[in-house]
C-alpha atoms as a PDB file:
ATOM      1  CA  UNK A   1     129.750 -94.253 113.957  1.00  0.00           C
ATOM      2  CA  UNK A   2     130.877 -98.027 113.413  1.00  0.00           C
ATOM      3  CA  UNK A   3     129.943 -97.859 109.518  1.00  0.00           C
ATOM      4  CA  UNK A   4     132.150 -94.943 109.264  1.00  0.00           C
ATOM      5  CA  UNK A   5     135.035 -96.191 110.880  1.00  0.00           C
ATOM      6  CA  UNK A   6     134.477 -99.652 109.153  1.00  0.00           C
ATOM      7  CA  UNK A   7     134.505 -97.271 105.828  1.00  0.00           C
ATOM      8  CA  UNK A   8     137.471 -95.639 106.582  1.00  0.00           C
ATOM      9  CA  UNK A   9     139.232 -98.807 107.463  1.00  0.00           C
ATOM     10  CA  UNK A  10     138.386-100.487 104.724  1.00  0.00           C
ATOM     11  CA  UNK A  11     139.244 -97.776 102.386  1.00  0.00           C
ATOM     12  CA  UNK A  12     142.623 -97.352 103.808  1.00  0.00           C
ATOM     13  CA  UNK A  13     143.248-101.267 103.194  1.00  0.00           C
ATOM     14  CA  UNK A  14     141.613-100.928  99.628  1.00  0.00           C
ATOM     15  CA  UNK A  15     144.284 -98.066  98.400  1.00  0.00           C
ATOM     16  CA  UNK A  16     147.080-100.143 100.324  1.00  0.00           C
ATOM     17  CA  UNK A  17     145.955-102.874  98.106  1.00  0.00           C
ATOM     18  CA  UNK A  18     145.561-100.684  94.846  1.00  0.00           C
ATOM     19  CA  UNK A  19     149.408 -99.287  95.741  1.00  0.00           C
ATOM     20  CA  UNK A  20     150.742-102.882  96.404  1.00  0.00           C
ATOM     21  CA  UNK A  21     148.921-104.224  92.615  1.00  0.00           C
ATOM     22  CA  UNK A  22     150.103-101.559  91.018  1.00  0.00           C
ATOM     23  CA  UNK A  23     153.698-101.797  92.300  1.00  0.00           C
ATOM     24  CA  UNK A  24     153.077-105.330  90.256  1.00  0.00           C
ATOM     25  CA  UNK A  25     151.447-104.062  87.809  1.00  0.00           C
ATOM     26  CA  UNK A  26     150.730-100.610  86.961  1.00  0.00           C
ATOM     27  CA  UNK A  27     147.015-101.245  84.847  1.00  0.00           C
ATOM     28  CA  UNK A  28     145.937-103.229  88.093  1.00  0.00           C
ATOM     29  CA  UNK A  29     144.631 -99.842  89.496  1.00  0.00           C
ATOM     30  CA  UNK A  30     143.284 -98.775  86.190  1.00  0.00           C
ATOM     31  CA  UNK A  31     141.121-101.367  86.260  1.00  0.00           C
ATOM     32  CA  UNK A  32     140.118-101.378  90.615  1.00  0.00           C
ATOM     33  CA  UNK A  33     138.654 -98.015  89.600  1.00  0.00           C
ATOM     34  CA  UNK A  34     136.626 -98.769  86.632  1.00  0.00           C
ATOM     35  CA  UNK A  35     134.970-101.788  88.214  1.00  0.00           C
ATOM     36  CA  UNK A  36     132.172 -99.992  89.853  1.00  0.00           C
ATOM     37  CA  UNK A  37     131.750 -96.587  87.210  1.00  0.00           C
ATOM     38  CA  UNK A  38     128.575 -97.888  86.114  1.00  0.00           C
ATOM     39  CA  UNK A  39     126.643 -97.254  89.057  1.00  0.00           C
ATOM     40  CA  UNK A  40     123.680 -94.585  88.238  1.00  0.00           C
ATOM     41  CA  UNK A  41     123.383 -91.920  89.955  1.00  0.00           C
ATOM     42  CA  UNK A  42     119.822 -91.021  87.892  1.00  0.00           C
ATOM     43  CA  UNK A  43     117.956 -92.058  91.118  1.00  0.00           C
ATOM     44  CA  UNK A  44     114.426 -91.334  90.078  1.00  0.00           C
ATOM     45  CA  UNK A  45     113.861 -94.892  88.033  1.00  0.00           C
ATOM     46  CA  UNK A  46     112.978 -98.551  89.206  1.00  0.00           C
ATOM     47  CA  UNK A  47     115.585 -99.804  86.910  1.00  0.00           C
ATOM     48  CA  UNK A  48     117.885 -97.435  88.305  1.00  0.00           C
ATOM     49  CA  UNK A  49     117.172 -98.580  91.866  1.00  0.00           C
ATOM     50  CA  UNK A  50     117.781-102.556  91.127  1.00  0.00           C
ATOM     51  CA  UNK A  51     120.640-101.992  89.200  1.00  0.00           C
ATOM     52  CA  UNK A  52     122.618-100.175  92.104  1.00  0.00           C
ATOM     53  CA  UNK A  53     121.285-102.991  94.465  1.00  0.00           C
ATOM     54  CA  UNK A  54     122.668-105.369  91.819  1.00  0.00           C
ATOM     55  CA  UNK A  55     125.999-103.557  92.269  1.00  0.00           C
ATOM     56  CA  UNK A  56     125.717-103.172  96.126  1.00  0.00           C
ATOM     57  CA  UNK A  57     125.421-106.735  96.118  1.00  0.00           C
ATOM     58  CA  UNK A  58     128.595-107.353  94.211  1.00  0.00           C
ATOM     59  CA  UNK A  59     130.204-104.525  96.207  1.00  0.00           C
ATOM     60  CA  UNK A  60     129.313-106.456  99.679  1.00  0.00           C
ATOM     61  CA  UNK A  61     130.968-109.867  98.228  1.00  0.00           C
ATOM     62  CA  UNK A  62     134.192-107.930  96.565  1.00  0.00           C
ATOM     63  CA  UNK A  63     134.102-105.971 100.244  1.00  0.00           C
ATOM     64  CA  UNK A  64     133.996-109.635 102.023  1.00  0.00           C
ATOM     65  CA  UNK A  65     136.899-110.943  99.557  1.00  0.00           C
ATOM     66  CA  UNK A  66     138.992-107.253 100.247  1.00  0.00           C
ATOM     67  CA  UNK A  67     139.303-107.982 103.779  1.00  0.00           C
ATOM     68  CA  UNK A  68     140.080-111.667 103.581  1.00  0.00           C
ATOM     69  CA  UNK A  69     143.088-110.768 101.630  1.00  0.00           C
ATOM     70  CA  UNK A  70     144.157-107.852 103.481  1.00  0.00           C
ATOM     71  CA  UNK A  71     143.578-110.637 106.578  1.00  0.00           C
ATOM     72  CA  UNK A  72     145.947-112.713 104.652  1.00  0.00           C
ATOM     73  CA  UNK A  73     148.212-110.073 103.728  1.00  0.00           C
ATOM     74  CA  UNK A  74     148.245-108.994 107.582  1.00  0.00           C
ATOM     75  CA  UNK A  75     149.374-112.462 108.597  1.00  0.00           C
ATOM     76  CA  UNK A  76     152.112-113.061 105.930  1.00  0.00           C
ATOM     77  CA  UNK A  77     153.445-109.728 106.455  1.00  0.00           C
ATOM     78  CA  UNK A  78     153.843-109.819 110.395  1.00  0.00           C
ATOM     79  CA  UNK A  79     154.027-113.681 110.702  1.00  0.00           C
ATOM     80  CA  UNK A  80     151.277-113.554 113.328  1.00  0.00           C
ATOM     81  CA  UNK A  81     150.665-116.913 114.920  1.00  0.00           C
ATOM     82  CA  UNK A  82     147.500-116.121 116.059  1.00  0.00           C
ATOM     83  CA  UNK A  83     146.045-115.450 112.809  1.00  0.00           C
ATOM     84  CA  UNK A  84     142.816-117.903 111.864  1.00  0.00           C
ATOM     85  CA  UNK A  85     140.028-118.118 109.602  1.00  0.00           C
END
């Protein structure tokens, strides 16, 4: 139940982000949605398996960098006082 919601949240802040890049620049999207097309979906082969844990990996530390902006973003945007890293 938490995983989804986290999901969802986190989805929601990643196409606020994609909107808010490409309002900068328009091929800052383009390239959000190519970063993780190389994931295979060919399940069935060792290789297969570490190389989507390889991309999980970088997934979790991109994820951990998303919401540290957005945190950032948050703060700037609403001048909250109480906001702290």
């Amino acid at each position: 139940d938490r995983v989804y919601e986290k999901l969802k949240d986190l989805e929601e802040g990643i196409l606020a982000l994609m909107r808010e890049l490409e309002d900068v620049t328009p091929r800052a999207g383009q390239i959000l949605k190519q970063t993780y097309d190389k994931f295979d979906t060919n399940m069935r082969s060792d290789d297969a398996l570490l190389k989507n844990y390889g991309l999980l990996s970088c997934f979790r530390k991109d994820l951990h960098k998303t919401e540290t902006y957005l945190r950032v973003m948050k703060c700037r945007r609403f001048g909250e006082a109480s906001c702290a890293f």
